[in-house]
Structures are given as structure tokens and as C-alpha cells.
Protein backbone atom coordinates (compact mmCIF):
# COMPACT_ATOMS: atom_id res chain seq x y z
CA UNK A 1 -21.55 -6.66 10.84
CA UNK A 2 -18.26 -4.53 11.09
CA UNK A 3 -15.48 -4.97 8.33
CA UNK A 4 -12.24 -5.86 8.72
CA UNK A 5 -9.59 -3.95 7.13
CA UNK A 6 -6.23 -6.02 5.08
CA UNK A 7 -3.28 -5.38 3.33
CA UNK A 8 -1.42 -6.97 0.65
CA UNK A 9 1.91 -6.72 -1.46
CA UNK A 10 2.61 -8.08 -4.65
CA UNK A 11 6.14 -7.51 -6.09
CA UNK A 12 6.31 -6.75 -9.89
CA UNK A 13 9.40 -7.10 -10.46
CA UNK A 14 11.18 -4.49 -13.14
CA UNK A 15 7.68 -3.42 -14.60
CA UNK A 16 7.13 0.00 -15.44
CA UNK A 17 5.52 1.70 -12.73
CA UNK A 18 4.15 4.30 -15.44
CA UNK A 19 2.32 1.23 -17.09
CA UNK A 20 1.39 -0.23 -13.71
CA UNK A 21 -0.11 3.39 -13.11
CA UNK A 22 -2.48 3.67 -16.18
CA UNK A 23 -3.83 -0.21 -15.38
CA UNK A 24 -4.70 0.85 -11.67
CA UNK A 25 -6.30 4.41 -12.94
CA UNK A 26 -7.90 4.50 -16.17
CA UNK A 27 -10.97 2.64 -17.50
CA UNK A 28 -9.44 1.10 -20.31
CA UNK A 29 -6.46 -0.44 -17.76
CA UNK A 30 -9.12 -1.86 -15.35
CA UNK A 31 -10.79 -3.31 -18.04
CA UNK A 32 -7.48 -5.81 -18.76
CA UNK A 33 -7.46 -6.82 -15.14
CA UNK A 34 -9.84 -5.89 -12.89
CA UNK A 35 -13.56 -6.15 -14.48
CA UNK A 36 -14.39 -7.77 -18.09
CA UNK A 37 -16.00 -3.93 -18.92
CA UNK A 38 -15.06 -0.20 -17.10
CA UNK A 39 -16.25 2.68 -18.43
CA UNK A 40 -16.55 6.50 -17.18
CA UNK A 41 -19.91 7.93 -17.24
CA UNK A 42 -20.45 11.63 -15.15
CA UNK A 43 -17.37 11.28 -13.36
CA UNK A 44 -18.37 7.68 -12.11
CA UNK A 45 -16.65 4.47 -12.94
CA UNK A 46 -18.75 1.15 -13.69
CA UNK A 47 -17.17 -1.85 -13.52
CA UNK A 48 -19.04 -4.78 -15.28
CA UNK A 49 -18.32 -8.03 -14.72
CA UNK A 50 -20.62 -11.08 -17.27
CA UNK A 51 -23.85 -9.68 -18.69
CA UNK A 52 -25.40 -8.58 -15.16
CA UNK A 53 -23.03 -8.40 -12.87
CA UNK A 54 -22.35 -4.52 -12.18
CA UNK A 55 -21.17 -1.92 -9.45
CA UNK A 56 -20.28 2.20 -9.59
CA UNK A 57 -17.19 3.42 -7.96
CA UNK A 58 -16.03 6.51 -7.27
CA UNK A 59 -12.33 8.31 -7.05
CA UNK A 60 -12.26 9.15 -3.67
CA UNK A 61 -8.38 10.48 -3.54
CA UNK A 62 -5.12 10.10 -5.53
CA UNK A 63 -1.83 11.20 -6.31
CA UNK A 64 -0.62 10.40 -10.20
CA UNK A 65 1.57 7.66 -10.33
CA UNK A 66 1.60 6.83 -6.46
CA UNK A 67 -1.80 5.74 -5.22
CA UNK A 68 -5.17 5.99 -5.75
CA UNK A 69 -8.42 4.94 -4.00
CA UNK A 70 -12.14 4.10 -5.04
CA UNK A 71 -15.48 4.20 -3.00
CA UNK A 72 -18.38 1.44 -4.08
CA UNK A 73 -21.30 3.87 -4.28
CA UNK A 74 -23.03 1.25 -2.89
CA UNK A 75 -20.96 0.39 0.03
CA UNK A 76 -22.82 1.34 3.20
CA UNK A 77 -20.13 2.75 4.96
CA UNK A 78 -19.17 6.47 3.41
CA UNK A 79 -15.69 6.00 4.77
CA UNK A 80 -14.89 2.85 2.64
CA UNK A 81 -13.14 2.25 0.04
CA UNK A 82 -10.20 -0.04 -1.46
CA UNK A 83 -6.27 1.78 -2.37
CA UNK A 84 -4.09 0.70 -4.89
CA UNK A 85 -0.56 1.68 -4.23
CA UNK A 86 2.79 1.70 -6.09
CA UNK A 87 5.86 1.84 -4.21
CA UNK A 88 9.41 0.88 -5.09
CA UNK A 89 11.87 -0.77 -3.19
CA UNK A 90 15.09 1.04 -2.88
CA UNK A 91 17.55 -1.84 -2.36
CA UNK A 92 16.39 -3.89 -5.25
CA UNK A 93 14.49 -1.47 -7.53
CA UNK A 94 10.98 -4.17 -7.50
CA UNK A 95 7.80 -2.25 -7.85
CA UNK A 96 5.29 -2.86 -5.70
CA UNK A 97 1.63 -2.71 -5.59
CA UNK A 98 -0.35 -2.29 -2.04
CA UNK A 99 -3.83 -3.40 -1.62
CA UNK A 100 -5.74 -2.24 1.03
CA UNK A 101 -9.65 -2.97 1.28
CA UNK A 102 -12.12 -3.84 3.53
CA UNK A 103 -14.30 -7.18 3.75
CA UNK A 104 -16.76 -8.56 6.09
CA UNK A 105 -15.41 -10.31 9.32
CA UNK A 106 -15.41 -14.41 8.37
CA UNK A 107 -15.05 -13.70 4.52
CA UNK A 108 -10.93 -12.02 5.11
CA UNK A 109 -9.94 -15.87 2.95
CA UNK A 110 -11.77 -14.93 0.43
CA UNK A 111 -11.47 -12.06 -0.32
CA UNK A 112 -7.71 -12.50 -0.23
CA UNK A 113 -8.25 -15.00 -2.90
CA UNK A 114 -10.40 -12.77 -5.13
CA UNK A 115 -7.32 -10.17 -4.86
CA UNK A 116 -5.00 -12.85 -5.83
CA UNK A 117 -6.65 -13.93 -8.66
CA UNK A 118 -7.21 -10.18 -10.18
CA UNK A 119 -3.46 -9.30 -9.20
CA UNK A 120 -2.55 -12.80 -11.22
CA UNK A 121 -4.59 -11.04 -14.17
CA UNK A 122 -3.12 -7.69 -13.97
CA UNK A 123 0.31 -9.49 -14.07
CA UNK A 124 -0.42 -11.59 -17.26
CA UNK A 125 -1.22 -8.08 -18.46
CA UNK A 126 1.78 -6.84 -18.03
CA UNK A 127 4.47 -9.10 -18.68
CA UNK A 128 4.91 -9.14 -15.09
């Protein structure tokens, strides 16, 4: 089955994009949002989610502060991965965050919805 690619925004208002930064990046920021446990272990993140529940992710590219994207190491395509990046609007100074990722074709809903509910975390996080 082929994978669909998707894009989202979520607006952050006035947050600091530096803070936003070290949340998207750094094990101890994903660990607030994105998984209940990340850790770096020979230059390969695990995310752990419950008592079971785990996966290994690579950096695949990044630029500090801007963007940077991950790699499942077991996600059968080489070429996927999911991007996290910051941009700011120039008319009304709102940071942004950009999610782009890649889901099976039929499960686009849901996987909006997981996003949502992770963004809604990393928010609370922040003040946001």
C-alpha cells in the first residue's frame, strides 16, 4: 500500500521559537510532548510510549532553529520520514510549526488526529 503524504500548521502564537526549537530537537523536549520517554543511544533516538510500546528514529536532516526531520528505522520506505518546521509570519510575528509526514492511504483522519492531539501537548508545554 502506497502512503500518502500531509501537511499541517499550527500557529503558536508569541512563543519563543528558541523554546519551540529545543522541544522539536532534543530528547528531553520530545519527552514533554511527543512520547512519555526519548532518549539518545549511538546516535539513535527511542521514543517510548507505556511500558512496551517503542520505535527508533533517526535525524535524517536539519537546520538549528528552522527544521528538522526524523526517519522510523523501521519504516519500510528509506525515503520516509516526518519534518517539523518553524516558520514565522511576517505580518503578525505568530510562530508556526509545519508538520509534514506520511500515513497509509484510508488512515490520512487519523493520523491527523494523532498530530492534533501531540501538537495540543506540546502547546500545554509551552504556555502556548
Amino acid at each position: 500500500m502506497s502512503k500518502v503524504k500531509f501537511l499541517l500548521e499550527y500557529s503558536f502564537g508569541h512563543v519563543s521559537p528558541e523554546g519551540l526549537w529545543n522541544s522539536l530537537s532534543t530528547p528531553s523536549g520530545l519527552s514533554c510532548w511527543f512520547a512519555d520517554k526519548v532518549y539518545k543511544e549511538d546516535g539513535v533516538l527511542n521514543f517510548v510510549w507505556g511500558k512496551s510500546e517503542a520505535q527508533k528514529a533517526e535525524v535524517l536532516h536539519y537546520r538549528s532553529g528552522f527544521y528538522i526531520r526524523y526517519h522510523w528505522l523501521d519504516d519500510e520506505n528509506p525515503k520516509g520520514y516526518f519534518e517539523l518546521k518553524i516558520l514565522c509570519d511576517e505580518l503578525t510575528m505568530d510562530v508556526i510549526l509545519v508538520v509534514t509526514d506520511f500515513c497509509e492511504e484510508g488512515e490520512k483522519e487519523e493520523s491527523i488526529d494523532l498530530w492534533n492531539n501531540q501538537i495540543a501537548s506540546l502547546k500545554k508545554a509551552l504556555g502556548a
